[in-house]
Protein backbone atom coordinates (compact mmCIF):
# COMPACT_ATOMS: atom_id res chain seq x y z
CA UNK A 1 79.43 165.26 119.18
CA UNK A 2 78.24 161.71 120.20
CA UNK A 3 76.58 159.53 117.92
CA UNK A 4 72.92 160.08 119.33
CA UNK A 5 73.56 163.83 119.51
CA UNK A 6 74.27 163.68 115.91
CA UNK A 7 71.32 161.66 115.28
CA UNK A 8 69.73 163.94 117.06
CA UNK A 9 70.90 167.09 115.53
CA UNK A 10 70.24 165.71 111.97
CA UNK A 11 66.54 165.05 112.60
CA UNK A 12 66.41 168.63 114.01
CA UNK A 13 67.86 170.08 110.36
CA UNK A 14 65.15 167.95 108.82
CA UNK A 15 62.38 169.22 110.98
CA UNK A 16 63.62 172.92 110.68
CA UNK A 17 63.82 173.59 107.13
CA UNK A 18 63.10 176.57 105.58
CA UNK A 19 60.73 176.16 103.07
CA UNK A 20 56.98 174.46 103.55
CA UNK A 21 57.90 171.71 101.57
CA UNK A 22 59.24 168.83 102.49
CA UNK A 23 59.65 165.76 99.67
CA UNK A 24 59.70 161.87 100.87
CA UNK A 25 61.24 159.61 98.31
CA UNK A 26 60.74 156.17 99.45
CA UNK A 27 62.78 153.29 98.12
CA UNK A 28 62.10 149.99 97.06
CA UNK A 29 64.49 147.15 96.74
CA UNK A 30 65.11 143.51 96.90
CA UNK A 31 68.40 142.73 98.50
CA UNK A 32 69.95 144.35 100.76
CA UNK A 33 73.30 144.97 98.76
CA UNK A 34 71.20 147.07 96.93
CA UNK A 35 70.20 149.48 99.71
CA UNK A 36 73.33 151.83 99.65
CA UNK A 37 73.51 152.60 96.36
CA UNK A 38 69.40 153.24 96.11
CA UNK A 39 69.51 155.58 99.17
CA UNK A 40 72.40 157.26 97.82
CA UNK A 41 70.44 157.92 94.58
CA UNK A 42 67.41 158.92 96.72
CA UNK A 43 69.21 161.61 98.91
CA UNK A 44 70.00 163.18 95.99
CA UNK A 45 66.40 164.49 94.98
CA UNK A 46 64.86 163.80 98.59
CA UNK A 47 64.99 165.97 102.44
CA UNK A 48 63.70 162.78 103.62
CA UNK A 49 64.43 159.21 102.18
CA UNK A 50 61.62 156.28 103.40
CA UNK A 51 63.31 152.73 103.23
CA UNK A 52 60.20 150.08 102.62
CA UNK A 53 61.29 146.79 104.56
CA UNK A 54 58.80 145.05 102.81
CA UNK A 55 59.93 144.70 99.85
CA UNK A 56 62.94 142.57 101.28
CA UNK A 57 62.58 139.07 101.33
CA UNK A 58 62.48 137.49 104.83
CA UNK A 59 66.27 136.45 105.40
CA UNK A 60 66.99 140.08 103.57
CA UNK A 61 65.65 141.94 106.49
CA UNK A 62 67.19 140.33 108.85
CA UNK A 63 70.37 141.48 107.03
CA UNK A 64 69.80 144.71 106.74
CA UNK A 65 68.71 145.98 110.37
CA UNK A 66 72.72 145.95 111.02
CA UNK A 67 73.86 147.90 107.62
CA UNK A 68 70.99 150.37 108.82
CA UNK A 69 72.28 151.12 112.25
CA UNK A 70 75.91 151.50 110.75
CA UNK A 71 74.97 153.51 107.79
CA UNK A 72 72.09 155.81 110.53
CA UNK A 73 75.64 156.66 112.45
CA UNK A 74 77.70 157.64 109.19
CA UNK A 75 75.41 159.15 107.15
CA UNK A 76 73.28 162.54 107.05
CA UNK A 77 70.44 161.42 105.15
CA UNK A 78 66.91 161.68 107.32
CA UNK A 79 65.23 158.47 106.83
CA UNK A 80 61.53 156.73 107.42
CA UNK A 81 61.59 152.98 108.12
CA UNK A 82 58.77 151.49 107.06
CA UNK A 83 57.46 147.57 106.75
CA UNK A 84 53.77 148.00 105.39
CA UNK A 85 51.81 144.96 105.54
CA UNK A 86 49.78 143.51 102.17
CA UNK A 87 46.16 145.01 104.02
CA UNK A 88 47.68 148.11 103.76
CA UNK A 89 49.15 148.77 100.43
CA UNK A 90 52.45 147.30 101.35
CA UNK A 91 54.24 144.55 99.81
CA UNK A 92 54.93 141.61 102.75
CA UNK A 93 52.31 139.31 103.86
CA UNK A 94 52.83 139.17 107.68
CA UNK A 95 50.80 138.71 110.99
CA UNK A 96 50.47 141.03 113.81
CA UNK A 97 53.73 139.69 115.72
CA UNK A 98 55.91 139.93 113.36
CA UNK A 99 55.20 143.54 112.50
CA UNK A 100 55.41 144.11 116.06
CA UNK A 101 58.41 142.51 117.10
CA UNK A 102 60.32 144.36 114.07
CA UNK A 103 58.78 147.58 115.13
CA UNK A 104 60.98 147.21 118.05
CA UNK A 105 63.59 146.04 116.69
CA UNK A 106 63.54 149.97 114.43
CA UNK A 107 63.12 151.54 117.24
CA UNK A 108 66.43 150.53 118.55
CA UNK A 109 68.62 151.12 115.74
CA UNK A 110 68.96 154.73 115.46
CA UNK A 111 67.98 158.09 117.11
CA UNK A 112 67.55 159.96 113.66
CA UNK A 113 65.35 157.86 112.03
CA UNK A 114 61.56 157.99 111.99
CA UNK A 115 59.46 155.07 111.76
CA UNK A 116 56.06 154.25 110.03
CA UNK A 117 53.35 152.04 111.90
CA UNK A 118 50.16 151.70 111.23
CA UNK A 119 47.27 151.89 112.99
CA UNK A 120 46.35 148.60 114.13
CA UNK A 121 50.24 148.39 115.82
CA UNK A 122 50.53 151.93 117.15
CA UNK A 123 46.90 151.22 119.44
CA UNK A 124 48.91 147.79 120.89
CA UNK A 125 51.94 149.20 121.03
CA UNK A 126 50.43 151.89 123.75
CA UNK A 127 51.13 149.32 126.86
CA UNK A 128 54.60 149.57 125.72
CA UNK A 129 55.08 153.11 125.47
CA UNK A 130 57.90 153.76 127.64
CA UNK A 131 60.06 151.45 125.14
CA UNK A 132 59.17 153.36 122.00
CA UNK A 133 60.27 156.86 121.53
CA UNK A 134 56.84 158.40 120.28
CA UNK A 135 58.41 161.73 118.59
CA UNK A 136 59.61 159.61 115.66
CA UNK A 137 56.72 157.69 115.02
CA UNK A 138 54.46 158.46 111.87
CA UNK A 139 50.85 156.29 112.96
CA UNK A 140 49.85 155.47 109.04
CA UNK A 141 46.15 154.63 108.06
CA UNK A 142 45.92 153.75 104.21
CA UNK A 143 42.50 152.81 102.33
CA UNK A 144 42.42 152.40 98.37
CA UNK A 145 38.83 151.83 98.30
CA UNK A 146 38.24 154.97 98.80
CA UNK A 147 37.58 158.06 101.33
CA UNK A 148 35.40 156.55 104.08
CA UNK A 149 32.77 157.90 105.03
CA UNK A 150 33.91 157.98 108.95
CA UNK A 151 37.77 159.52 108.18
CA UNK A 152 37.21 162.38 110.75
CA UNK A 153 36.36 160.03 113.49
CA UNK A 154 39.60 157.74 112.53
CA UNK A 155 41.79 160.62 112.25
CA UNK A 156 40.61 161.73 116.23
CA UNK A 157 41.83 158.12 116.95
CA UNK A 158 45.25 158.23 115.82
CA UNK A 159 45.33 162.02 117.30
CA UNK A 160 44.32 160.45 120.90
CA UNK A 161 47.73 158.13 120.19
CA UNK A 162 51.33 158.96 122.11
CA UNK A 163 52.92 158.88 117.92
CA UNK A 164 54.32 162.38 116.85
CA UNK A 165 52.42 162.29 113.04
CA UNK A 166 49.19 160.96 111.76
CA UNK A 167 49.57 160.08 108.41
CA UNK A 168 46.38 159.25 106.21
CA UNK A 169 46.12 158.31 102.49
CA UNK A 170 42.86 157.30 101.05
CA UNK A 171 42.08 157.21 97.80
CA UNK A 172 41.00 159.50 95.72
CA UNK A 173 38.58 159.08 91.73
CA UNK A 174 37.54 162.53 91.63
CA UNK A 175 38.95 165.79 92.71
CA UNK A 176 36.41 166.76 95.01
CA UNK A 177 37.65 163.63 96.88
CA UNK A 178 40.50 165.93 98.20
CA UNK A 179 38.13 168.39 99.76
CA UNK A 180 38.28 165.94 103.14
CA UNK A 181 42.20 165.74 102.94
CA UNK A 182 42.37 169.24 102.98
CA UNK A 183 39.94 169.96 105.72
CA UNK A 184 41.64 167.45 107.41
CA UNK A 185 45.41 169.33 107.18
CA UNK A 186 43.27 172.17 108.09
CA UNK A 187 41.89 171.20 111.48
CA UNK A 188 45.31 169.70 112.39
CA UNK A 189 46.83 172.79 111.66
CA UNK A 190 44.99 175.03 114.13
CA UNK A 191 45.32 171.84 116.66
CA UNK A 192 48.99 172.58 115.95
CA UNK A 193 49.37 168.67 115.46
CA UNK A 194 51.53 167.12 113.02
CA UNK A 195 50.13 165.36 110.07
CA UNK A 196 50.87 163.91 106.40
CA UNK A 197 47.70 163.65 104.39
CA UNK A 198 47.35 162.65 101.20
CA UNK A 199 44.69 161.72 98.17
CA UNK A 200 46.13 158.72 96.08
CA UNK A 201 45.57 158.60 92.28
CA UNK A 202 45.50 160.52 89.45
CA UNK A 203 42.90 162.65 90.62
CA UNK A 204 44.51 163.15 94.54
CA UNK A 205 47.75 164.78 92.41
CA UNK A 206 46.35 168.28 93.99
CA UNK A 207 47.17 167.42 97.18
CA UNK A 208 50.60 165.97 96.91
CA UNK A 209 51.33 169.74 95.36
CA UNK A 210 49.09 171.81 97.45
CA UNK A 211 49.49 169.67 100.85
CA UNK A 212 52.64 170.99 102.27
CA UNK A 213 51.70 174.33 102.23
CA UNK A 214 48.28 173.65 103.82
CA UNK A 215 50.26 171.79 106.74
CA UNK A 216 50.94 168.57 105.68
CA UNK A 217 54.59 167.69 107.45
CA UNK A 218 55.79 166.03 104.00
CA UNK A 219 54.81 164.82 100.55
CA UNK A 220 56.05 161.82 98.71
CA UNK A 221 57.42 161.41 95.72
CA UNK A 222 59.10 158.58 93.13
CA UNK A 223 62.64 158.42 92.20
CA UNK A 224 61.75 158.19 88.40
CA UNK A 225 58.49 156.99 86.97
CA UNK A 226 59.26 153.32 87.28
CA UNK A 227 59.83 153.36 91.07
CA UNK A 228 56.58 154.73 92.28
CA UNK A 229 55.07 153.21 95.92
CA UNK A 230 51.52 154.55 95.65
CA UNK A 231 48.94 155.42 92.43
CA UNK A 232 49.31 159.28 91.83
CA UNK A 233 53.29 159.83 92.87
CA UNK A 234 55.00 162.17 91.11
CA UNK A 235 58.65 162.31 90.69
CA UNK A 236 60.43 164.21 92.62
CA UNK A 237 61.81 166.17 89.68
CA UNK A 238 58.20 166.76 88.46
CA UNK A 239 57.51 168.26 91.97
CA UNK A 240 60.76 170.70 92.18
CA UNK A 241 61.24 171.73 88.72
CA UNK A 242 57.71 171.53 86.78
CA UNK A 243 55.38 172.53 90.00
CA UNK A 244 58.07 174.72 91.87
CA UNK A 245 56.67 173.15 95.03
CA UNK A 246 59.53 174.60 97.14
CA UNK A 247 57.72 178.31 96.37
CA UNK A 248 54.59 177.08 96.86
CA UNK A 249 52.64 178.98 99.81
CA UNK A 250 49.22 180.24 101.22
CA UNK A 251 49.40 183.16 98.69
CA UNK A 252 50.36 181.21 95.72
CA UNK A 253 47.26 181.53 92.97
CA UNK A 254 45.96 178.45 91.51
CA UNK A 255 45.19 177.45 87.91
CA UNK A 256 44.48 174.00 87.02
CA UNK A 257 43.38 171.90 84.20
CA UNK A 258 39.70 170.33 84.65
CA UNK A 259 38.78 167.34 82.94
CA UNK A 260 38.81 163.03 82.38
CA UNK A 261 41.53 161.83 82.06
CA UNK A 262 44.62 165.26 82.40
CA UNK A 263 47.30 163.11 83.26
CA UNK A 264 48.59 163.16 79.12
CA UNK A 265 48.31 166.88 79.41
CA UNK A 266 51.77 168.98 78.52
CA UNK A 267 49.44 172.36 80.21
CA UNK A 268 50.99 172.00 83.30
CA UNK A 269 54.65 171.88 81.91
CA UNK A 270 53.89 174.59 79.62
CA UNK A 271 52.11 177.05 82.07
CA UNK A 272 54.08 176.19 85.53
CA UNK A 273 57.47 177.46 83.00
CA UNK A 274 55.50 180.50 81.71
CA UNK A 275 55.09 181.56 85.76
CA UNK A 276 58.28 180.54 86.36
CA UNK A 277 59.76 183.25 83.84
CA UNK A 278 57.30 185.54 84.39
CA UNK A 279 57.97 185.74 88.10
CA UNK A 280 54.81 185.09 89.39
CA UNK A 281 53.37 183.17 92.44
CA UNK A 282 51.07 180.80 90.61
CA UNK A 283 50.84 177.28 90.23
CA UNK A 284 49.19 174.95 87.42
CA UNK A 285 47.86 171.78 88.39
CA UNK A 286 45.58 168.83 86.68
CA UNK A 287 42.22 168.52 88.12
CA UNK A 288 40.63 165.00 87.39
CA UNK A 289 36.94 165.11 87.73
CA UNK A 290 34.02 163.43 86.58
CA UNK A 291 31.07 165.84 87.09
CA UNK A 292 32.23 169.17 86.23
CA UNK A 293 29.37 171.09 87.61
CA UNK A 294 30.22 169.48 91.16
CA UNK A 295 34.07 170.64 90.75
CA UNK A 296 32.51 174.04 90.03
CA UNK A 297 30.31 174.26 93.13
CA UNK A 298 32.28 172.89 95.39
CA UNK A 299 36.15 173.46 94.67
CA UNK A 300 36.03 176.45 92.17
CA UNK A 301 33.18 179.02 92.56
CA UNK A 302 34.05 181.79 94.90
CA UNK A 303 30.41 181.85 96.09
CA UNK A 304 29.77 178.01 97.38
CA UNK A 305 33.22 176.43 96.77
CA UNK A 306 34.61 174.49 100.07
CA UNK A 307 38.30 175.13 99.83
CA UNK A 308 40.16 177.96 101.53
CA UNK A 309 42.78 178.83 98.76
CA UNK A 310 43.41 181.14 95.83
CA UNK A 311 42.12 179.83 93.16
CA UNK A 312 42.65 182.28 90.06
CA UNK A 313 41.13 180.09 87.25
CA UNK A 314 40.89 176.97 84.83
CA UNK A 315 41.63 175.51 81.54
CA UNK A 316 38.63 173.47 81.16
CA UNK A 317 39.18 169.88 78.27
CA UNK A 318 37.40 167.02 77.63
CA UNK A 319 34.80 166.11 78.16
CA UNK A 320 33.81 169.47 79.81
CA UNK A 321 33.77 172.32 77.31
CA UNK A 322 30.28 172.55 76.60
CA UNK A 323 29.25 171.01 80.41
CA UNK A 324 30.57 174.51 82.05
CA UNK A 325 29.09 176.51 80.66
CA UNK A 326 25.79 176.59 82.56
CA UNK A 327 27.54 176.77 86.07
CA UNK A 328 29.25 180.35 84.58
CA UNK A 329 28.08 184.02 85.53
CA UNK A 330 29.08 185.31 82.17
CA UNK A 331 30.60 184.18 78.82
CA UNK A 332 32.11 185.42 76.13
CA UNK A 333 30.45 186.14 73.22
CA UNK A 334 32.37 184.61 71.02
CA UNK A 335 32.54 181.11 72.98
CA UNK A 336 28.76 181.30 72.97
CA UNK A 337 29.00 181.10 69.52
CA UNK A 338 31.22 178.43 69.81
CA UNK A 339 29.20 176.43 71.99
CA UNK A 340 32.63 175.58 74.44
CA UNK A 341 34.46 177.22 76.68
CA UNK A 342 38.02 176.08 77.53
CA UNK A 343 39.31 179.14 80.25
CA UNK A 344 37.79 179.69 82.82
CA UNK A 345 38.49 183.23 84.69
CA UNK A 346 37.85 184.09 88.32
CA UNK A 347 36.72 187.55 88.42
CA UNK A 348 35.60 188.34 92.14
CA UNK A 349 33.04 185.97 93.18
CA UNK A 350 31.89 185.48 89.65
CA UNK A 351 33.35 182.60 86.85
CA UNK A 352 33.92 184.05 83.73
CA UNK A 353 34.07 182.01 80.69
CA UNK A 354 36.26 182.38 77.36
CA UNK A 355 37.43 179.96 74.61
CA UNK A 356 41.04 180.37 73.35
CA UNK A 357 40.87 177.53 71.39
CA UNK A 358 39.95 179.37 68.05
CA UNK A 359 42.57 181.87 68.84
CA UNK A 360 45.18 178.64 69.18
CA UNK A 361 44.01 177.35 65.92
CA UNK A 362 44.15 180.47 63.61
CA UNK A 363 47.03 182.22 64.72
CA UNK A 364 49.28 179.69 63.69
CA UNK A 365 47.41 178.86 60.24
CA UNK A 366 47.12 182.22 59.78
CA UNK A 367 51.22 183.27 59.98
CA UNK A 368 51.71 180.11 57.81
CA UNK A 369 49.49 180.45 55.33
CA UNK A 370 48.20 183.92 55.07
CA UNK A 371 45.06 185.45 54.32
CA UNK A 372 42.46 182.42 55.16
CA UNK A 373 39.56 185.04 53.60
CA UNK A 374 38.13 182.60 50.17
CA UNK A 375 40.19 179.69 51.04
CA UNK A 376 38.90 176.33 50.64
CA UNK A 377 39.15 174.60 53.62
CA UNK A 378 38.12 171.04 54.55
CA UNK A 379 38.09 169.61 58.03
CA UNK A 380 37.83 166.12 59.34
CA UNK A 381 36.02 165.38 63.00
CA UNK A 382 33.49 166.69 64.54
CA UNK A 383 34.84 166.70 68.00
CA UNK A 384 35.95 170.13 70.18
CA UNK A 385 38.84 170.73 67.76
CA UNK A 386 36.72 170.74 64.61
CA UNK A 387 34.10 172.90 66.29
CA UNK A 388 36.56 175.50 67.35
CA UNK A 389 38.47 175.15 63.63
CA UNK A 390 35.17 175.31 61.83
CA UNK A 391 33.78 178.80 63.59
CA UNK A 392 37.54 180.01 63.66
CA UNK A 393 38.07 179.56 59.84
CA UNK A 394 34.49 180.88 58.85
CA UNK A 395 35.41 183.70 60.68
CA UNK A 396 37.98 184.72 58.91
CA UNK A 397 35.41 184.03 55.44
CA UNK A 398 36.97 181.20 54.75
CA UNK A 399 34.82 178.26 52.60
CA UNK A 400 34.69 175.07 54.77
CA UNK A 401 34.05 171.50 54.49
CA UNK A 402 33.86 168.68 56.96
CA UNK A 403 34.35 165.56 56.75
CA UNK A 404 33.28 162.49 58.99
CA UNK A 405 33.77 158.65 59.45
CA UNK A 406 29.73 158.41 61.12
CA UNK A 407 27.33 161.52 60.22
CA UNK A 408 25.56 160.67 63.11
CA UNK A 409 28.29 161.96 65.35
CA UNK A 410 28.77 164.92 63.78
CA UNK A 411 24.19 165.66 63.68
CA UNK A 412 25.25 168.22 67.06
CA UNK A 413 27.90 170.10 65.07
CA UNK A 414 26.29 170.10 61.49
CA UNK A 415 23.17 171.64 63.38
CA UNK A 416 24.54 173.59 65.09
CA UNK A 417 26.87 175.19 62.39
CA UNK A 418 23.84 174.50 59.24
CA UNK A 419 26.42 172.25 57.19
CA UNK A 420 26.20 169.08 55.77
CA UNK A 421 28.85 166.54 56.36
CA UNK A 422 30.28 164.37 53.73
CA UNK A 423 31.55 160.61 54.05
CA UNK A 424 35.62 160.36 54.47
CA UNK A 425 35.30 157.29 52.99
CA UNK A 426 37.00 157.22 50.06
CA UNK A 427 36.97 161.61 49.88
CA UNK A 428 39.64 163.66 47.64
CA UNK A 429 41.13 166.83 48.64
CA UNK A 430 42.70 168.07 45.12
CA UNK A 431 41.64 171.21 44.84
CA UNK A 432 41.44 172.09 49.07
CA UNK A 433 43.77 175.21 50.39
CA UNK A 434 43.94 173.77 53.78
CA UNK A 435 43.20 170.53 55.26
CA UNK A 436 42.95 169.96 58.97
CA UNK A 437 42.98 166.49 60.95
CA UNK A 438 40.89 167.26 63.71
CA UNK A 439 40.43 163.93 65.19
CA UNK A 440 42.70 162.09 68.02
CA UNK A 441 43.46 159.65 64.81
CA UNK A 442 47.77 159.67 64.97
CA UNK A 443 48.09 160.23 68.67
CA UNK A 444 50.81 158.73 70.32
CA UNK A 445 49.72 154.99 71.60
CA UNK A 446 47.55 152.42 69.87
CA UNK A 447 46.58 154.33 66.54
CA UNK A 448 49.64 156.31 65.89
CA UNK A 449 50.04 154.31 62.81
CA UNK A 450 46.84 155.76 61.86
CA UNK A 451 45.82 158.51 59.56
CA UNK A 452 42.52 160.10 58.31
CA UNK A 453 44.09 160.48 55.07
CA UNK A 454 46.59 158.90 53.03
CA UNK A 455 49.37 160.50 50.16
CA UNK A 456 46.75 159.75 47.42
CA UNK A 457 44.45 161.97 48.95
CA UNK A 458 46.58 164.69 49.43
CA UNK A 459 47.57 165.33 46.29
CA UNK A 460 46.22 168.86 45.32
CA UNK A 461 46.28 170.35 48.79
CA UNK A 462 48.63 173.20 49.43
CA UNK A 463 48.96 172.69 53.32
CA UNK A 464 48.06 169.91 55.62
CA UNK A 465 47.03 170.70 59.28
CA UNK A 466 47.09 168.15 62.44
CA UNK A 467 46.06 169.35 65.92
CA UNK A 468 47.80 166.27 66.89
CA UNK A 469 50.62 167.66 69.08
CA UNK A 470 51.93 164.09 70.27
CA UNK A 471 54.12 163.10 68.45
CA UNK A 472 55.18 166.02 66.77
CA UNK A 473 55.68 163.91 63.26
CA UNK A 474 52.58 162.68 62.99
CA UNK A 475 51.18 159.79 60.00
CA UNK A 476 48.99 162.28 58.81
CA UNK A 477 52.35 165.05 58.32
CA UNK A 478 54.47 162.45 56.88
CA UNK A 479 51.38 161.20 54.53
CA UNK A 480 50.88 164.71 53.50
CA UNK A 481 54.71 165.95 53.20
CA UNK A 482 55.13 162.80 50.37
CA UNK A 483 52.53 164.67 48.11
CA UNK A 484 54.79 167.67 48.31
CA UNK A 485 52.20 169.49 50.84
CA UNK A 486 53.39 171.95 52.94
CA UNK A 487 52.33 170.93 57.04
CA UNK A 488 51.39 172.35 60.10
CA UNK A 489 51.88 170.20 63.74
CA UNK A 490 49.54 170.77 66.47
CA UNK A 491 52.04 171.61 68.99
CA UNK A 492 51.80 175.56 67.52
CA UNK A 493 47.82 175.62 68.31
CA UNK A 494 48.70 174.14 71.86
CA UNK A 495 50.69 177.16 72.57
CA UNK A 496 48.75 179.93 71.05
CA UNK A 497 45.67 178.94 72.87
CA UNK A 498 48.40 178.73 76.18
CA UNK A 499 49.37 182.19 75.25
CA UNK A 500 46.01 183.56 75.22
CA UNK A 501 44.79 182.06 78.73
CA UNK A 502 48.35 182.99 79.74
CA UNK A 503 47.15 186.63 78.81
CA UNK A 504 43.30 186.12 80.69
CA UNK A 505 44.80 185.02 83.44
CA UNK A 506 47.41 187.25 84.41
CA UNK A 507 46.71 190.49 82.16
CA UNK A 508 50.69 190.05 80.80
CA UNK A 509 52.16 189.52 77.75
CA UNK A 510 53.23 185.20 77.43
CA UNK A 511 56.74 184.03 77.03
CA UNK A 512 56.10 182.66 73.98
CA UNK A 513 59.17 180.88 73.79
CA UNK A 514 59.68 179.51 77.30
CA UNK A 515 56.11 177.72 76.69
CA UNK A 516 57.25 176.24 73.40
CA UNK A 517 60.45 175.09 75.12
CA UNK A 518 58.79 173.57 77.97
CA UNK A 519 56.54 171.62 75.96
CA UNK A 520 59.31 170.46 74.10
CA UNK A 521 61.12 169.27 76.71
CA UNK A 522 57.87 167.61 77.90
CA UNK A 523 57.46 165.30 74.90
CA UNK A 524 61.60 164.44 75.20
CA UNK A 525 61.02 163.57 79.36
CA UNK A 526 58.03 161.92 78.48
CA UNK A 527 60.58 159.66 75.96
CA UNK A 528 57.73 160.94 73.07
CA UNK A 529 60.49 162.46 70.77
C-alpha cells in the first residue's frame, strides 16, 4: 500500500469505528523533542490525538512540520493539527497571515491528518479551495464569554463552508446553557452534517458525556488532570472507566447530580460503578446549576423539559434541597417532614420527591451503635446534614441536642424542629451517647485542620460521628479517638443514602460493596488518601 493510501486507510478506521464515541486527547508541549514521546502517551488513552502548534515557540514550529510528515507516514495514530490563535482560546499571539500561510503548510504534510481552522481563516481560505482538501478540515468557532445569543445563525455560516466538521464550543455557567449545544447536534444530525459541539466548564461536563451519542463526531478529553486545553475537560480515564462513555447511547437512562458547585462530588464514581455491576444502561452525571427550578422546567420535567433524552432521575445537594421541592408533583411524607428532598424520581410525566439522607445517616449509626431509642445525642450545625440527623435520630426516640457557632443561623431549623440551640462555645459533651459533626468544619482544603470539638470535650462521649467523608481521618475522629471514643466517618452515610436512591431508582437491590470501593478509589485518584 502507498503511503497516501495508508494515510488514507487509517483516517477511514478512525471515521468507522464502532462505538458512538469517539475521545480527542489533545497535546500540549513546548519543544518539539518532546512531541514523540507526548503523542505516544496520548495514543494510548485517545482514537484521535490533536497536536496544538501553539504552544510551540516560533523557531519550534518550524521544526516540527518535518518530524510530523515523517512520523504521519510511520505511525497509525489519527491526529488533529491545530494552531489556535490567543482570540480564540489558544496559546500563540499571531496575525491573520501567519495562521494562514501555516494552514497550508498542514495541509501538505499528510493525507491522514485532520486539521483545525477557525472561522475567520476557513471564510478566506474559500478562494483557495482547490488547494485545501476540505474533508479533513474541522471549521472551529470558540467563545468563553458565553453562549451568544446569535449561535444558530453562526453555526448556518460555517455549514454554508466547503470544511467537512463544524466544531463549536461556547461556554457554558449553568446547565441549561447546554440546552443550545444539544439542539444544535440535533439539527445537524437530521442535516446528516458532521459536527463537534461542546459546552466548556464545569457546568458544560453533560455534554462532553452525552454529546457523542447525540451526534457530536468526537469529544475531548485531558491526558491527566494537569494537561487540560479547555475549562470542563475530563480525563480520558474519567470518560472510559467512571462514565462508561463507550456504552453510552440514545437508550441509555440518565441520573445526575443537581446542584452549586458538584464538581467535589464522589456520586458519580460511586453510582456510574453501581450500574456498571449491576448491568444496567444508565449513566450518572453532575449537573451544575444555579436556579434549580429553571433546571427542573426546562431540562428535567417530563411535561415542559426541552431535551430529547431519558432522563430517569436526580440526586438533588446544595444549595437545592429545600428549593425543589415546590417544582415536584408529589413528595414523600417523610421528606416533608424533613423539609429537603435529595432524590428526585421520574415517574411518567410526574417528579417524585424522596430524601435518603436520614436513611444514610441512621443506618450506619444504627449497626454501630445499636438501639438509638433514649440515647443522648448532641449535634453540631444546622445545615442539611443536621436537619436530616436531627429528624432521623428523633425518630428513632432518641434525646437530641444541637449545638451552634451563630443561633441566628440555626432560627430556620430550631423553628422548624421547636428546639433551642445552645452556644458551642466553650460546650461539654461528658455525659452525650453520640456526638455528630454536622458541619463542613474538617473538609479536605483550607479548614481541614479544623474541628468543632477538641479531646477535652470529648471526654465522656461513647461515640463520635463526622459526616465529613473527605478525608476519611478527619480532626474531629482523631480529636475524639485520643479521649478513647469510639468514631464513625462520613464515608458510611455517603453510601447508605447511595444505596437507597440506588434502590428508588432502579427498584434493585445496591452493590453495596462496589459503591464503597468506588468511592474509595475516588478519594486515592483524587490523591485525598
Amino acid at each position: 500500500m502507498l503511503p497516501d493510501e495508508a494515510d488514507e486507510h487509517r483516517l477511514a478506521s478512525c471515521l468507522m469505528k464502532s462505538n458512538l464515541a469517539r475521545i480527542c486527547v489533545p497535546i500540549r508541549v513546548q519543544r518539539a523533542s518532546e512531541l514523540p514521546e507526548a503523542i505516544k502517551r496520548a495514543a494510548e488513552v485517545a482514537d484521535i490525538v490533536e497536536v496544538r502548534l501553539d504552544y510551540l515557540g516560533d523557531s519550534e514550529r518550524e521544526a516540527v512540520l518535518p518530524f510530523l510528515r515523517d512520523h504521519l507516514i510511520r505511525d497509525a495514530t489519527p491526529m488533529i493539527l491545530t494552531f489556535r490563535p490567543a482570540e480564540e482560546g489558544g496559546h500563540a499571539v499571531t496575525d491573520y497571515e501567519a495562521r494562514r500561510s501555516l494552514s497550508t503548510s498542514l495541509n501538505k504534510i499528510s493525507s491522514s491528518a485532520f486539521f483545525d481552522l477557525e472561522f475567520d481563516l476557513v471564510s478566506g481560505l474559500d478562494a483557495e479551495k482547490a488547494s485545501i482538501d476540505w474533508s479533513r478540515v474541522i471549521c472551529s468557532h470558540h467563545d468563553f464569554s458565553g453562549v451568544p445569543p446569535d449561535l444558530n445563525r453562526i453555526y448556518e455560516r460555517m455549514a454554508a463552508t466547503p470544511a467537512r466538521i463544524v466544531k463549536i464550543a461556547v461556554q457554558a455557567d449553568d446547565a441549561t446553557d447546554c440546552l443550545p449545544i444539544f439542539h444544535l447536534l440535533s439539527g445537524a444530525r437530521h442535516e446528516g452534517r458532521e459536527i463537534i459541539a461542546i459546552a466548556m466548564g464545569h457546568a458544560g461536563i453533560l455534554t462532553r458525556i452525552l454529546g457523542p451519542s447525540f451526534g457530536s463526531f468526537l469529544t475531548y478529553a485531558a491526558f491527566d488532570n494537569e494537561s487540560a486545553t479547555a475549562p470542563g475537560q475530563l480525563t480520558a480515564s474519567e470518560l472510559r472507566e467512571v462514565y462508561r462513555i463507550d456504552k453510552i447511547n440514545p437508550q441509555t437512562e440518565v441520573i445526575g447530580l443537581l446542584g452549586k458547585p458538584v464538581g467535589h462530588s464522589l456520586s458519580p464514581h460511586i453510582h456510574n460503578a453501581a450500574f456498571a455491576a449491576a448491568g444496567a444502561n444508565a449513566v450518572y452525571i453532575p449537573f451544575e446549576a444555579r436556579d434549580a427550578g429553571q433546571f427542573i422546567r426546562r431540562l428535567a420535567h417530563p411535561r415542559s423539559r426541552e431535551l430529547d433524552w431519558k432522563l430517569r432521575g436526580l440526586s438533588v445537594t446544595a444549595p437545592h434541597k429545600s428549593v425543589v421541592m415546590s417544582f415536584l408533583d408529589w413528595i414523600d411524607p417523610r421528606a416533608k417532614e424533613m423539609g429537603a428532598v435529595n432524590t428526585i424520581l421520574i415517574q411518567g410525566d410526574e417528579l417524585h420527591g424522596h430524601n435518603t439522607d436520614a436513611a444514610g445517616f441512621i443506618t450506619p449509626l444504627r449497626r454501630k451503635f445499636g438501639s438509638l431509642h433514649g440515647a443522648r445525642c448532641a449535634i453540631v450545625g444546622a445545615g442539611g446534614g443536621a436537619r436530616a440527623a436531627l429528624w432521623a435520630l428523633r425518630n428513632e426516640g432518641a434525646q437530641v441536642a444541637l449545638f451552634v457557632r451563630d443561633p441566628d443561623k440555626a432560627r430556620v431549623l430550631s423553628e422548624e424542629f421547636k428546639i433551642d440551640p445552645q452556644l458551642l462555645s466553650g460546650a461539654s459533651f461528658a455525659g452525650v451517647d453520640v456526638l455528630v459533626n454536622a458541619t463542613p468544619v474538617g473538609t479536605r482544603g483550607t479548614r481541614e485542620q479544623e474541628t468543632v470539638a477538641k479531646v477535652d470535650q470529648f471526654r465522656g462521649v461513647r461515640l463520635a460521628y463526622d459526616l465529613v467523608y473527605n478525608p476519611l481521618e478527619t480532626q474531629f475522629l482523631r480529636e475524639a479517638r485520643a479521649a478513647g471514643c469510639e468514631t464513625l466517618g462520613g464515608i458510611e452515610m455517603l453510601i447508605s443514602q447511595a444505596v437507597e436512591q440506588f434502590k428508588l431508582w432502579t427498584g434493585e437491590d445496591a452493590p453495596v460493596d462496589v459503591m464503597r470501593d468506588a468511592a474509595r478509589r475516588a478519594l486515592v485518584y483524587h490523591g485525598t488518601l
